[in-house]
C-alpha atoms as a PDB file:
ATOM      1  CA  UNK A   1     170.864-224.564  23.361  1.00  0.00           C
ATOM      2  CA  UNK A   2     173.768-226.550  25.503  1.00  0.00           C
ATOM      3  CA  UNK A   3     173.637-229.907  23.295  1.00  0.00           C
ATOM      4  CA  UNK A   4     176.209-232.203  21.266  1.00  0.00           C
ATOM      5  CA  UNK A   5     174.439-232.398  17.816  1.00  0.00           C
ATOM      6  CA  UNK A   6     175.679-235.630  15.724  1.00  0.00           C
ATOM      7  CA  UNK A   7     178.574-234.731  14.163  1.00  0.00           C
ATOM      8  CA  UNK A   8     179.159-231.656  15.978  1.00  0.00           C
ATOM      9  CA  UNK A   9     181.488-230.656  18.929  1.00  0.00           C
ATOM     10  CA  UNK A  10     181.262-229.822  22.360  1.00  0.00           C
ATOM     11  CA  UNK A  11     178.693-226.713  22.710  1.00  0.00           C
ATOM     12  CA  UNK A  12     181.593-224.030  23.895  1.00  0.00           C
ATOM     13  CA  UNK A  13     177.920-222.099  25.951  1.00  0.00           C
ATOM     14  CA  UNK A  14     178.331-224.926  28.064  1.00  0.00           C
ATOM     15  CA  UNK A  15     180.580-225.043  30.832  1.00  0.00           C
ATOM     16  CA  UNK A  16     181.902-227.555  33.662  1.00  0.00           C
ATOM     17  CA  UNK A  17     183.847-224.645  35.300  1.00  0.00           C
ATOM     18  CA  UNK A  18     184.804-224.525  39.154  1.00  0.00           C
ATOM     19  CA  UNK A  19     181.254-223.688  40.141  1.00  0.00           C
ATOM     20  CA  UNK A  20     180.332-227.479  39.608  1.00  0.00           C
ATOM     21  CA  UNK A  21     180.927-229.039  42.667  1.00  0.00           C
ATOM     22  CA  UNK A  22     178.303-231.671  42.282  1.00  0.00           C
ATOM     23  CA  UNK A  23     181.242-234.983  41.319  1.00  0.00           C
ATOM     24  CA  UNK A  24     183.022-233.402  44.542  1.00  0.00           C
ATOM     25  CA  UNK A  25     179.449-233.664  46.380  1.00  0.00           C
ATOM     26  CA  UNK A  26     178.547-237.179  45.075  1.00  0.00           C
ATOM     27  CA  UNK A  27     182.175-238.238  46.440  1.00  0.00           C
ATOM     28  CA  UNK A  28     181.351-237.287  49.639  1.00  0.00           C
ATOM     29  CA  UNK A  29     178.037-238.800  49.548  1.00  0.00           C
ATOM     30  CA  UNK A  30     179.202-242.184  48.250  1.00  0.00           C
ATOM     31  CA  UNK A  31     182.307-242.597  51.285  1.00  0.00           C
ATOM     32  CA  UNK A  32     179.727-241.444  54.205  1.00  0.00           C
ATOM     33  CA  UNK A  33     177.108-244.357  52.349  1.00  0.00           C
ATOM     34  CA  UNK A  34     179.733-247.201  51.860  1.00  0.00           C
ATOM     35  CA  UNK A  35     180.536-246.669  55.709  1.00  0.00           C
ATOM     36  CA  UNK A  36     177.023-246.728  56.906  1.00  0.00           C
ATOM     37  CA  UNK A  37     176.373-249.488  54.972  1.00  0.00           C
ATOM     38  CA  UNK A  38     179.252-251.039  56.146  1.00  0.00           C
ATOM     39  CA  UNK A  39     178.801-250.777  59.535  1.00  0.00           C
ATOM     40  CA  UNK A  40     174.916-251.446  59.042  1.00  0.00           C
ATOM     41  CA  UNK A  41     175.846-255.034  57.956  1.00  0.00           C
ATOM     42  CA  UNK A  42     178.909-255.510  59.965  1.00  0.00           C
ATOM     43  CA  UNK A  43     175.992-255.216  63.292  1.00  0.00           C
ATOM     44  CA  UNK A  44     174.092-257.454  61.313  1.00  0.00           C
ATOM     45  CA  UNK A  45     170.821-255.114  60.887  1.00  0.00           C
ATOM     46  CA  UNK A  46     170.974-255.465  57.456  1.00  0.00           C
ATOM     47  CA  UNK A  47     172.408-258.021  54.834  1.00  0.00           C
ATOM     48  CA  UNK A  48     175.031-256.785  51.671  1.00  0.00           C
ATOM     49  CA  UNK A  49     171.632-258.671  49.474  1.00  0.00           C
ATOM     50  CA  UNK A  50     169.155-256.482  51.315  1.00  0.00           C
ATOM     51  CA  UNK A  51     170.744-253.316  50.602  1.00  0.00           C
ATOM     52  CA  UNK A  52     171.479-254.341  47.133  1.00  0.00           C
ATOM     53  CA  UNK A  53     167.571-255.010  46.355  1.00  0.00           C
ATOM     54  CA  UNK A  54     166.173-251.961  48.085  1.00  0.00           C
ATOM     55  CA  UNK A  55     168.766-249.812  45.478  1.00  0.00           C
ATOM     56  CA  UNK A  56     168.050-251.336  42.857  1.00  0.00           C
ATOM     57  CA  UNK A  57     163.913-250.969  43.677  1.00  0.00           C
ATOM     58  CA  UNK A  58     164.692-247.568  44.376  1.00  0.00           C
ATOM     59  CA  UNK A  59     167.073-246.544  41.045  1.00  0.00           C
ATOM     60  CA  UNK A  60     164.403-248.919  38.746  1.00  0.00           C
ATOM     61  CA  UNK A  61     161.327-248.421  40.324  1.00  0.00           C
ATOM     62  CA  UNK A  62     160.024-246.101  42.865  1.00  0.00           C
ATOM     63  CA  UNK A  63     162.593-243.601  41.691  1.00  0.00           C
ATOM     64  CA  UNK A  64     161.559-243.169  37.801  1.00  0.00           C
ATOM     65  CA  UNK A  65     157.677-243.414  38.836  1.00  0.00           C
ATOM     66  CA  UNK A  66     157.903-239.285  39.466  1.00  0.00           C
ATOM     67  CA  UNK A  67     159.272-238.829  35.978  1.00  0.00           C
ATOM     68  CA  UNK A  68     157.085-241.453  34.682  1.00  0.00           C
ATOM     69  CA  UNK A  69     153.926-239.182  35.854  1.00  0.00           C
ATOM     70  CA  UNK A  70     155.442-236.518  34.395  1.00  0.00           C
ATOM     71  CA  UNK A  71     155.547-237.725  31.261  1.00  0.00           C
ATOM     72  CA  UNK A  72     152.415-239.260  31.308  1.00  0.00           C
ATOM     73  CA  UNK A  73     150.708-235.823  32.214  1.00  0.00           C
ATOM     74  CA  UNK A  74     152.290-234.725  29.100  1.00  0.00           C
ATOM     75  CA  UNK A  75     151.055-237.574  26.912  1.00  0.00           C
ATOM     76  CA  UNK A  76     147.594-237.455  28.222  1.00  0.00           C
ATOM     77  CA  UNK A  77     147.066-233.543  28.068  1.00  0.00           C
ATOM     78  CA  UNK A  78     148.474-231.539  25.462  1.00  0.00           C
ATOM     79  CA  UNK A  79     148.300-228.142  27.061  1.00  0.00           C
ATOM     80  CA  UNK A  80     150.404-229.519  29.981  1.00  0.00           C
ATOM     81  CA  UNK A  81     152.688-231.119  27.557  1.00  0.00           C
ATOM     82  CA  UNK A  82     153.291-227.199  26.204  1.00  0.00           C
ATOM     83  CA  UNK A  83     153.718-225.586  29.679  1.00  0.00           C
ATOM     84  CA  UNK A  84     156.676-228.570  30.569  1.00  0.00           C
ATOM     85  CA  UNK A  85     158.379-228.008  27.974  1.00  0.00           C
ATOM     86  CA  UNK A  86     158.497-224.111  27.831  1.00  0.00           C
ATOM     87  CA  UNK A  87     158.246-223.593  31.907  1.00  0.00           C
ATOM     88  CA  UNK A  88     159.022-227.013  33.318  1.00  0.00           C
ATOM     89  CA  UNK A  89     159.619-225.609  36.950  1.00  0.00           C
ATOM     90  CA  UNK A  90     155.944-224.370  36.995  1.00  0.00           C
ATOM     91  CA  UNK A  91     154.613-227.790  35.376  1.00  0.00           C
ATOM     92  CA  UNK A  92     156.713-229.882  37.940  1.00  0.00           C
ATOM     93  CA  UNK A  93     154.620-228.096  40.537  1.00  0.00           C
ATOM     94  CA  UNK A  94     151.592-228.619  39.459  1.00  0.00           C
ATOM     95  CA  UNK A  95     152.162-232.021  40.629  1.00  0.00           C
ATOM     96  CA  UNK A  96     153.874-231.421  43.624  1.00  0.00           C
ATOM     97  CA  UNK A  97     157.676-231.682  42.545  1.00  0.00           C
ATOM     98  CA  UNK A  98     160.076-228.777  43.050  1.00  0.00           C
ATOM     99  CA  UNK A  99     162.775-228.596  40.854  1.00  0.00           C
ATOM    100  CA  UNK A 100     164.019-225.238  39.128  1.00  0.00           C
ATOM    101  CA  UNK A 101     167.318-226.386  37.108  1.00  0.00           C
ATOM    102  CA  UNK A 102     165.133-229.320  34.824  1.00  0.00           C
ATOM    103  CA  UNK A 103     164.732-228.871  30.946  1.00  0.00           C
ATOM    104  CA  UNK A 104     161.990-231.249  28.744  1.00  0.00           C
ATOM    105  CA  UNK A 105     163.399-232.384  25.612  1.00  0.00           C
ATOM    106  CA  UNK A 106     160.771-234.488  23.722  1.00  0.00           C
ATOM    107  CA  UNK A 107     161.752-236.899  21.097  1.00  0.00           C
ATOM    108  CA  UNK A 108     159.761-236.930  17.779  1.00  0.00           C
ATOM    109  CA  UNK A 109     159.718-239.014  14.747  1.00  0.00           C
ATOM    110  CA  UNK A 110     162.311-236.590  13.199  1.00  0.00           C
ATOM    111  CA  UNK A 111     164.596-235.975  16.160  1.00  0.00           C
ATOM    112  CA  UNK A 112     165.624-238.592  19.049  1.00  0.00           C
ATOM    113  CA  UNK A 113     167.490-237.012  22.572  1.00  0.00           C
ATOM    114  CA  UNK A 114     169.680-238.423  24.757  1.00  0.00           C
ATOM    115  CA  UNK A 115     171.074-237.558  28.334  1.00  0.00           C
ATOM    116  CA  UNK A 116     174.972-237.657  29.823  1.00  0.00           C
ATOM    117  CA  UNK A 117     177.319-235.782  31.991  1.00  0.00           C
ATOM    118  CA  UNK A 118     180.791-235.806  30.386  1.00  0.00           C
ATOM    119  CA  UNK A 119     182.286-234.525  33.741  1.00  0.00           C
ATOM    120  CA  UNK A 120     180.911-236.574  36.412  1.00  0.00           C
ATOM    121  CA  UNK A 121     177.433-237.774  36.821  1.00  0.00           C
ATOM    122  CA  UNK A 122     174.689-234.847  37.335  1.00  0.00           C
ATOM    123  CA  UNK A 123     171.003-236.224  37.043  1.00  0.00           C
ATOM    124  CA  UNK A 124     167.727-235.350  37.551  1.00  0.00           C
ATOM    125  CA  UNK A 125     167.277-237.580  40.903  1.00  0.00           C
ATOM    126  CA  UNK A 126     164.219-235.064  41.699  1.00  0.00           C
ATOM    127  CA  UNK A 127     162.275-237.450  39.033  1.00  0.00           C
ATOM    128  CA  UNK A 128     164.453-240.365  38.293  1.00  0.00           C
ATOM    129  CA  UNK A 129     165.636-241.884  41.077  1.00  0.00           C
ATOM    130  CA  UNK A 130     168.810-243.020  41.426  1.00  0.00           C
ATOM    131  CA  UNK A 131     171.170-242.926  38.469  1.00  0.00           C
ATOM    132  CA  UNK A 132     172.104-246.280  37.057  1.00  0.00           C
ATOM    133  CA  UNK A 133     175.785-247.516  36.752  1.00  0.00           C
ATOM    134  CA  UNK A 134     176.146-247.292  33.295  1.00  0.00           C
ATOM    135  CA  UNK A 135     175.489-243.750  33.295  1.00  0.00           C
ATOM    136  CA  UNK A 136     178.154-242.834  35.862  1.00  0.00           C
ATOM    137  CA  UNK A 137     181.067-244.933  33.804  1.00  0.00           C
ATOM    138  CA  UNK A 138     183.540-242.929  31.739  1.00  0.00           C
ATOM    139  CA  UNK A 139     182.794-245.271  29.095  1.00  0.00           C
ATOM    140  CA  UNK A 140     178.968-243.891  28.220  1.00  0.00           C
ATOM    141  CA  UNK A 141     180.055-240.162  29.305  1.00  0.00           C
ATOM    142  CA  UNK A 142     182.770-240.250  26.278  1.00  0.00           C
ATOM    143  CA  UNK A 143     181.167-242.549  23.785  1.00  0.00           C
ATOM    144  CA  UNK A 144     177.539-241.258  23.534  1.00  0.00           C
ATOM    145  CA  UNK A 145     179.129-237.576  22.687  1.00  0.00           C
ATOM    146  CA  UNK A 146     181.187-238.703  19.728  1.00  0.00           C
ATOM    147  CA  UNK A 147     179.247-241.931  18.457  1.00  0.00           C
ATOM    148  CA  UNK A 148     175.632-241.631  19.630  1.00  0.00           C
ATOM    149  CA  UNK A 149     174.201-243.926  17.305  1.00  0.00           C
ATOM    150  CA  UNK A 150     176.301-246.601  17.989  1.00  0.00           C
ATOM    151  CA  UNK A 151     175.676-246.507  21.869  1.00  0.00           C
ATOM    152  CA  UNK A 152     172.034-246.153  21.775  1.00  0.00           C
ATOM    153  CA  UNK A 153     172.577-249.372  18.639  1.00  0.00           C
ATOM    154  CA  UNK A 154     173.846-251.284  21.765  1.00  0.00           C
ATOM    155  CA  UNK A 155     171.181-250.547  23.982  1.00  0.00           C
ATOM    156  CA  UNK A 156     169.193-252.190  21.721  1.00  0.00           C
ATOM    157  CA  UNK A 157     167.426-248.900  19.798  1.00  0.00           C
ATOM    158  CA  UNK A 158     168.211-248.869  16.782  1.00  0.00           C
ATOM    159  CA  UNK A 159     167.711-245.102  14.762  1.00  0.00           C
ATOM    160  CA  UNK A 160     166.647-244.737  10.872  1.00  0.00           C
ATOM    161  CA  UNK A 161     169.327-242.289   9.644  1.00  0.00           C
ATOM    162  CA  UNK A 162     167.182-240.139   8.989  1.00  0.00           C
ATOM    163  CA  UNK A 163     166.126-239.537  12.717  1.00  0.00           C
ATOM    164  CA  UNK A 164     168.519-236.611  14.245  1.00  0.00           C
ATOM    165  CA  UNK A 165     170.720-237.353  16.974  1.00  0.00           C
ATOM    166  CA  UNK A 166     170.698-234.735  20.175  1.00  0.00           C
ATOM    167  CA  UNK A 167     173.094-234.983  22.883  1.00  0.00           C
ATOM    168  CA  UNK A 168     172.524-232.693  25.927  1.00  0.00           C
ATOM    169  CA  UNK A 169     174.898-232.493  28.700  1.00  0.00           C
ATOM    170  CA  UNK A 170     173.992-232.202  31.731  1.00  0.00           C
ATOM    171  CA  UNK A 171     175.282-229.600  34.944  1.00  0.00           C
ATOM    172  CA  UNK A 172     175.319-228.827  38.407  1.00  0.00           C
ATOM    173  CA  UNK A 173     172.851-225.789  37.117  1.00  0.00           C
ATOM    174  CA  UNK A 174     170.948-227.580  34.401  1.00  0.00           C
ATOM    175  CA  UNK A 175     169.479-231.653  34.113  1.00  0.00           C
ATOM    176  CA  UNK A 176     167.498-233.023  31.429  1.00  0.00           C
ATOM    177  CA  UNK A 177     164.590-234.937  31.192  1.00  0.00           C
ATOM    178  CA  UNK A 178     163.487-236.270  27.888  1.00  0.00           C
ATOM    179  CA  UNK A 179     159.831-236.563  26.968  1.00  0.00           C
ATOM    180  CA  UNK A 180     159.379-240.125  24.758  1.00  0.00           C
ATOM    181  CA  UNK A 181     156.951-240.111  22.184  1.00  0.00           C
ATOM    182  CA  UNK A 182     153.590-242.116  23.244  1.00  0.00           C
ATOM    183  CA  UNK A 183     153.488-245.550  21.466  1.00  0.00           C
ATOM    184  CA  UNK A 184     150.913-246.388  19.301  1.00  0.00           C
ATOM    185  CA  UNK A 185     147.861-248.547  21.113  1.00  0.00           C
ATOM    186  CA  UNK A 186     147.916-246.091  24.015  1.00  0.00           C
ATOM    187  CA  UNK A 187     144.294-244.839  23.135  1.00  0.00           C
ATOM    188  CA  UNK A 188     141.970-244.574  25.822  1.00  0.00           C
ATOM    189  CA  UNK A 189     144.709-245.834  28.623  1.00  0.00           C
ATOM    190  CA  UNK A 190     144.721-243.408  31.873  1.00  0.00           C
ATOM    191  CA  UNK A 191     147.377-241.580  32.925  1.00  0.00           C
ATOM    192  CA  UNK A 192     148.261-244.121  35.786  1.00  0.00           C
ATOM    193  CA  UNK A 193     148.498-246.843  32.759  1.00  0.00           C
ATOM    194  CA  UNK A 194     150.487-245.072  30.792  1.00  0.00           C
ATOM    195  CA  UNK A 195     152.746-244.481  33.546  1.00  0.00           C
ATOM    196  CA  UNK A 196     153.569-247.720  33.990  1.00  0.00           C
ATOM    197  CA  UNK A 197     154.706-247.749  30.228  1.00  0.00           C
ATOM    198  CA  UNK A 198     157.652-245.358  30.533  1.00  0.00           C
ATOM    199  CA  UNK A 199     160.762-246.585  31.628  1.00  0.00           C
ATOM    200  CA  UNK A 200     163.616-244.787  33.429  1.00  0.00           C
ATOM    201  CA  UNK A 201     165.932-245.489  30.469  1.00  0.00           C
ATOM    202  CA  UNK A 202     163.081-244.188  28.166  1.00  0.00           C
ATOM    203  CA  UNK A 203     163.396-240.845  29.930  1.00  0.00           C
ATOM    204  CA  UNK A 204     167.371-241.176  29.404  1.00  0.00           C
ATOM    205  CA  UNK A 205     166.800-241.507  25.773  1.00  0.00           C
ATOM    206  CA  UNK A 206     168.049-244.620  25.381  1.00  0.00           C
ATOM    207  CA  UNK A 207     165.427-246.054  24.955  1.00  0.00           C
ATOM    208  CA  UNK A 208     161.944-246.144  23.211  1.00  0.00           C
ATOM    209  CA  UNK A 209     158.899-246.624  25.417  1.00  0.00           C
ATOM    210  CA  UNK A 210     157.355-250.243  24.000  1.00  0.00           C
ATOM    211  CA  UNK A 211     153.516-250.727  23.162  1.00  0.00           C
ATOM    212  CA  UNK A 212     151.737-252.298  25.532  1.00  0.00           C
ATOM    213  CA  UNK A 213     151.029-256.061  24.503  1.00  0.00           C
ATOM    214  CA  UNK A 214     147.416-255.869  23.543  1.00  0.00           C
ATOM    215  CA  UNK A 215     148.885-253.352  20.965  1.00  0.00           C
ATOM    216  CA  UNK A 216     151.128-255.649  19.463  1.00  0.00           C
END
């Protein structure tokens, strides 16, 4: 198991050797986008605000729908729920998304997961989109390794001691996705409803996914 349990160090099974290119990738990726972009505005076929809108759609909400489908699959039907989180390739297929390096951690009311990349900033954009700023900055790649629980605290989730503390770092070869436990009042809702319940940050871990209002 490649995590950082609370308390613990860095798993020595998992490694950020000189077969992960992906930071050297996204490098290259970001320069050939900021000069597209760049020239797109400097022709005046787009605006800096128009660009700005359609990533932020795209990292917030078109992005995170595939996960969110995911995890409502799993929520709604407990045999699928089983099959994504011991073959997760073949339960990705089953509804039409191909992607062979992604591992389902789900959160219970004894243990709580959360995603980073200490090296750089590998994600699962197969299902989530975009990856948000925050995750990318030094400051959550360090900090939610050696002090979990007081990162997640300032996202606003705050953890009864009791509830462990998972860290699992992600790779070039492996991504994580983490399953969110259903919230109560969900009875009855269809998978498309319950969809719209799960966040991108819920599938982070940091946070929970809230009740819908009628439940609350």
């Amino acid at each position: 198991m490649h995590d950082h349990r609370e308390g613990g160090g860095h798993d020595a099974g998992h490694h950020h050797g000189a077969e992960h290119h992906h930071g050297a990738e996204m490098s290259q990726t970001q320069l050939l986008t900021a000069a597209l972009e760049s020239l797109l505005v400097e022709k005046g076929l787009l605006s800096s605000d128009t660009i700005d809108q359609l990533v932020e759609r795209y990292e917030n909400d078109i992005g995170p729908m595939i996960g969110a489908r995911v995890v409502a699959r799993a929520w709604a039907d407990p045999a699928y729920k089983q099959r994504l989180l011991s073959d997760s390739a073949s339960a990705l297929a089953e509804l039409g998304i191909h992607m062979d390096n992604l591992v389902v951690v789900e959160n219970t009311p004894a243990v709580h997961n959360a995603v980073v990349c200490t090296l750089c900033s590998c994600y699962p954009w197969a299902v989530l989109g975009l990856p948000p700023t925050w995750y990318k900055e030094p400051a959550y790649r360090s900090r939610m390794v050696i002090e979990p629980r007081t990162v997640l605290r300032e996202f606003g989730l705050d953890l009864d001691g009791t509830v462990e503390v998972r860290v699992w770092d992600s790779s070039a070869e492996q991504r994580y996705l983490v399953l969110p436990e259903r919230p109560a009042g969900t009875e009855g809702m269809t998978e498309a409803e319950l969809a719209r319940l799960v966040s991108r940050d819920s599938m982070i871990g940091v946070a929970r996914v809230a009740a819908p209002a009628r439940a609350r």
